[in-house]
C-alpha atoms as a PDB file:
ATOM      1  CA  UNK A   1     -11.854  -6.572 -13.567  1.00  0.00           C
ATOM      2  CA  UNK A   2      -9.531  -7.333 -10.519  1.00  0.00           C
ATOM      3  CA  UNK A   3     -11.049  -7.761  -7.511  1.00  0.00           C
ATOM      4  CA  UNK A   4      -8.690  -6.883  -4.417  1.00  0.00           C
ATOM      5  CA  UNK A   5      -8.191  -7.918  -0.802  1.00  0.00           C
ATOM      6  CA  UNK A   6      -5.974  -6.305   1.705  1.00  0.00           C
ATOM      7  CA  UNK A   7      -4.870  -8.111   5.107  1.00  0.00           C
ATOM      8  CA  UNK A   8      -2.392  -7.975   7.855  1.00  0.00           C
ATOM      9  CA  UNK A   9      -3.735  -4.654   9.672  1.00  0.00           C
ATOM     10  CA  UNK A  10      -3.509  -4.625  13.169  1.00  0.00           C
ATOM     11  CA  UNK A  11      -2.512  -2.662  16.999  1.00  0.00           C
ATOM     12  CA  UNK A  12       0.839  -2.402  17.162  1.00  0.00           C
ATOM     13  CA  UNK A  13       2.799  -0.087  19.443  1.00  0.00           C
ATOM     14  CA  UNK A  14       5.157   3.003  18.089  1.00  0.00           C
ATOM     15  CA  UNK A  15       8.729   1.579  16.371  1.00  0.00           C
ATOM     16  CA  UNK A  16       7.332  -1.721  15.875  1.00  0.00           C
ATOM     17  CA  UNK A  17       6.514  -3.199  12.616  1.00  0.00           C
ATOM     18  CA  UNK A  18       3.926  -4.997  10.243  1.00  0.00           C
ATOM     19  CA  UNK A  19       3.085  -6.303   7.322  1.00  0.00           C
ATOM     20  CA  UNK A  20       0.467  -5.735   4.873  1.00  0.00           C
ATOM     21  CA  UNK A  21      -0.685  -7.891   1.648  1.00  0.00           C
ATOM     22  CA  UNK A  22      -2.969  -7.098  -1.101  1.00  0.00           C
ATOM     23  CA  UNK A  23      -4.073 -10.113  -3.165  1.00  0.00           C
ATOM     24  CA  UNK A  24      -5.312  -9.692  -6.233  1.00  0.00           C
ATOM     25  CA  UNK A  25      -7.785 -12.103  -8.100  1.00  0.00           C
ATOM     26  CA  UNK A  26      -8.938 -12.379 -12.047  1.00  0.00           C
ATOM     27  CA  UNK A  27      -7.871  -9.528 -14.603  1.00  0.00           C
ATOM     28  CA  UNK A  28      -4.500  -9.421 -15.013  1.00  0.00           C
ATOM     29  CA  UNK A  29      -2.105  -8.839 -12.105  1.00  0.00           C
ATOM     30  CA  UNK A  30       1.345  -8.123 -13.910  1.00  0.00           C
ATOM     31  CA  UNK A  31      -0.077  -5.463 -16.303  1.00  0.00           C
ATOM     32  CA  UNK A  32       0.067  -2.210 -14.636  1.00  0.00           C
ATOM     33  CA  UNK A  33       1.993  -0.711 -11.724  1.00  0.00           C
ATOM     34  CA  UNK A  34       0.281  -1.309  -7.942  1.00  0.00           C
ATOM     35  CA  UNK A  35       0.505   1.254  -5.070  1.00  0.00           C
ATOM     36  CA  UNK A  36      -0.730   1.297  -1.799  1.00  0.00           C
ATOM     37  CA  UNK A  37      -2.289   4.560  -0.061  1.00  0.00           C
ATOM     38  CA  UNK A  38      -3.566   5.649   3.354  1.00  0.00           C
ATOM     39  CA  UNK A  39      -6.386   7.565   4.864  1.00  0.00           C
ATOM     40  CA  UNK A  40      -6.250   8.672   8.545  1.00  0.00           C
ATOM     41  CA  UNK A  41      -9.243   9.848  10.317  1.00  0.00           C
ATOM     42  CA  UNK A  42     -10.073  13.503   9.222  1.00  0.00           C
ATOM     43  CA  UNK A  43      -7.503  13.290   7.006  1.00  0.00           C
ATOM     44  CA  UNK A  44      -7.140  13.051   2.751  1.00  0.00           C
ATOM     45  CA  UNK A  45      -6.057  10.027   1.299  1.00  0.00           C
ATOM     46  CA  UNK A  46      -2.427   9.695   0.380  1.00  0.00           C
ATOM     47  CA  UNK A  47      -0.243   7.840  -0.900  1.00  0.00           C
ATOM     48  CA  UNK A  48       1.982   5.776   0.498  1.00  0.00           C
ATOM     49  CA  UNK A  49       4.691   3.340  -2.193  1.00  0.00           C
ATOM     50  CA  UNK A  50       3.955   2.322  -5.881  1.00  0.00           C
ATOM     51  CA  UNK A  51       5.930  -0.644  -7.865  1.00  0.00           C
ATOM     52  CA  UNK A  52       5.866  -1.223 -11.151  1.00  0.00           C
ATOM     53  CA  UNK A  53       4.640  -3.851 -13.215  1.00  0.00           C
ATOM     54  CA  UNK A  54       8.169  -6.494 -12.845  1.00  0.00           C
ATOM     55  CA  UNK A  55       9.227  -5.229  -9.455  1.00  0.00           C
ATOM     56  CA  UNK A  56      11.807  -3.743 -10.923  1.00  0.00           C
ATOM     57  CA  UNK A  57      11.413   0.305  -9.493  1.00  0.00           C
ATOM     58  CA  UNK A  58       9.547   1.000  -6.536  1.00  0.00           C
ATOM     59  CA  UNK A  59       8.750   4.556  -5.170  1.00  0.00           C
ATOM     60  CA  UNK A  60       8.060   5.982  -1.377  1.00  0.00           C
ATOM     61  CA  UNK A  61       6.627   8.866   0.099  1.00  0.00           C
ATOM     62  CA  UNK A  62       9.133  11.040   1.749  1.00  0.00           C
ATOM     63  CA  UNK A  63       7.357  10.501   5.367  1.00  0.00           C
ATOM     64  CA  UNK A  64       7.879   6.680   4.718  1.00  0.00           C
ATOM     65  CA  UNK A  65      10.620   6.302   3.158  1.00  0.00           C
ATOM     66  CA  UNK A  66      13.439   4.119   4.599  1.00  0.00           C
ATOM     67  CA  UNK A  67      11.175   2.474   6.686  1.00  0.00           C
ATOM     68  CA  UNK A  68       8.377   0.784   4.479  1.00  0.00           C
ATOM     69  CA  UNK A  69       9.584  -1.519   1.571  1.00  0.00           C
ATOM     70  CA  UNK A  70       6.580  -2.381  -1.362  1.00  0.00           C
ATOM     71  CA  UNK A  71       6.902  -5.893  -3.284  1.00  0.00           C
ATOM     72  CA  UNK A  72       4.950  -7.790  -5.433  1.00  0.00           C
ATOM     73  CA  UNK A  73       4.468 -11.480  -6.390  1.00  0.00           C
ATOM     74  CA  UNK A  74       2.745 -11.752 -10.019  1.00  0.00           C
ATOM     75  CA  UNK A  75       3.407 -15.422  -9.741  1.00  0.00           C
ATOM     76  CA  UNK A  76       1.041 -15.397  -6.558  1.00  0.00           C
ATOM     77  CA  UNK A  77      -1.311 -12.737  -7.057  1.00  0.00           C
ATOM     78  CA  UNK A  78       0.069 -10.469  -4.305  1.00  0.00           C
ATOM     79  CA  UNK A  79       1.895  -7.330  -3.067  1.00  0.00           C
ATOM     80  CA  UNK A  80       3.327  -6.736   0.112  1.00  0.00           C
ATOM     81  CA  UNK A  81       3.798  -3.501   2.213  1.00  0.00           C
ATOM     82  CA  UNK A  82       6.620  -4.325   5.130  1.00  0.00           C
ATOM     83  CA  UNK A  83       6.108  -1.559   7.844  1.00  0.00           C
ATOM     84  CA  UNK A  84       9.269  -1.128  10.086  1.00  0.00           C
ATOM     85  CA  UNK A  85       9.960   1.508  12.976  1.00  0.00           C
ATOM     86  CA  UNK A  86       6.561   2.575  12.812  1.00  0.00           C
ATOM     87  CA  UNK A  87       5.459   5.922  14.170  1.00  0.00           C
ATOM     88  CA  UNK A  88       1.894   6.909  15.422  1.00  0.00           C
ATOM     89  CA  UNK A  89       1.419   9.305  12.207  1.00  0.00           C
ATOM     90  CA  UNK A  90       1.584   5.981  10.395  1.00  0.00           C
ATOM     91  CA  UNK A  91      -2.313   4.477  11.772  1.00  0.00           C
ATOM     92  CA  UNK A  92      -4.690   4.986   9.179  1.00  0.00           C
ATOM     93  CA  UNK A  93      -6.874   2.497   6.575  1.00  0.00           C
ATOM     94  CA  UNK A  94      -4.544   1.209   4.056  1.00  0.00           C
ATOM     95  CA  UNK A  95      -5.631   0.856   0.693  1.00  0.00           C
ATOM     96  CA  UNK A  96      -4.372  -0.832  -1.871  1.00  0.00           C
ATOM     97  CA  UNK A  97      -5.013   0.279  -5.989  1.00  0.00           C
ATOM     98  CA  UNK A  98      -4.300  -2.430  -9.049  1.00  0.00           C
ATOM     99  CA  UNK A  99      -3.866   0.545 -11.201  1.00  0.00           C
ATOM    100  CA  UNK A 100      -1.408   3.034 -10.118  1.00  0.00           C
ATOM    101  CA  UNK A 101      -0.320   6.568 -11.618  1.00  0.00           C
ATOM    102  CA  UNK A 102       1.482   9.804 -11.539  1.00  0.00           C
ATOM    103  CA  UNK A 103       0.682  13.422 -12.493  1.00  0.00           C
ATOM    104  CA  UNK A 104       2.119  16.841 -12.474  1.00  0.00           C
ATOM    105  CA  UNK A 105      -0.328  16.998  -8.948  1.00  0.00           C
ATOM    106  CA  UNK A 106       1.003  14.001  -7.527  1.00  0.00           C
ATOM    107  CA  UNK A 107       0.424   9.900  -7.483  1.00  0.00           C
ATOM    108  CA  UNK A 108      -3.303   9.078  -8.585  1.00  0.00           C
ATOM    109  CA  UNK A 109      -5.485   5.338  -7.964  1.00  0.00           C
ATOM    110  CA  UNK A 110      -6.682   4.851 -10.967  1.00  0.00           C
ATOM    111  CA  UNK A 111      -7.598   1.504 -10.760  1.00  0.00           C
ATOM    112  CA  UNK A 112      -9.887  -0.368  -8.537  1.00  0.00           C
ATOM    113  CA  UNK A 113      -9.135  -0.432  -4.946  1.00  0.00           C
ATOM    114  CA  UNK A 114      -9.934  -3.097  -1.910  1.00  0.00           C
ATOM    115  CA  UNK A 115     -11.793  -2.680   0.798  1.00  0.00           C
ATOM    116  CA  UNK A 116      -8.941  -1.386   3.458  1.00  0.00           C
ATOM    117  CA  UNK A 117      -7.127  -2.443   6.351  1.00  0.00           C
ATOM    118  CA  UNK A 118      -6.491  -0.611   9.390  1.00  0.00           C
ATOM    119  CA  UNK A 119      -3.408   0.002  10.893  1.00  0.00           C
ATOM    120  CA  UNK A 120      -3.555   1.511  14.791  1.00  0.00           C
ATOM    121  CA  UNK A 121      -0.213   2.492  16.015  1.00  0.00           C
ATOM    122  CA  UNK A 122      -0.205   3.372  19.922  1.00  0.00           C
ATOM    123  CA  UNK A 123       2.220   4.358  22.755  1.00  0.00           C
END
């Protein structure tokens, strides 16, 4: 089992950025491809970027793409979600999932997730 932490949630204001980490400890960290997802209030949870095992792909939602870059660490434990240009569509609780996959319907958590960290974006 992997047992997962997210951080680096906070107020920010629209167009300005953060950055999120999900650390990761026991199991195995490099195994399986990591995403992170996002649930606004009222809203379904969705997802947000996925990497793969190495690093070596990444993938984006279309409503985040260009401005959010995903990374991982395996030598540290961690992966990283920089948030630039943020807009106020953005705020929500950011999850993070230590096994990440994708069907016909769209990209699925398989894995466990951490507890979430919120992101308010204001004006």
């Amino acid at each position: 089992q992997v047992h997962l932490v997210e951080s680096g949630g906070g107020l920010v204001q629209v167009g300005e950025s953060l950055s999120l980490s999900c650390s990761a400890s026991g199991g195995i960290f490099s195994t399986y491809m990591m995403g992170w997802f996002r649930q606004a209030p009222g809203k379904e949870r969705e997802f947000v970027a996925a990497i793969s095992w190495d690093g070596g792909r990444t993938y984006y939602s279309d409503s985040v793409k260009g401005r959010f870059t995903v990374s991982r660490d395996n030598a540290k434990k961690v992966m990283t979600l920089q948030m630039d240009s943020l807009k106020a569509e953005d705020a929500g609780v950011y999850y993070c999932n230590e096994d990440v996959k994708k069907f016909t319907s769209g990209w699925i958590g398989s894995g466990y997730w951490g507890q979430g960290t919120q992101v308010t974006v204001s004006s």
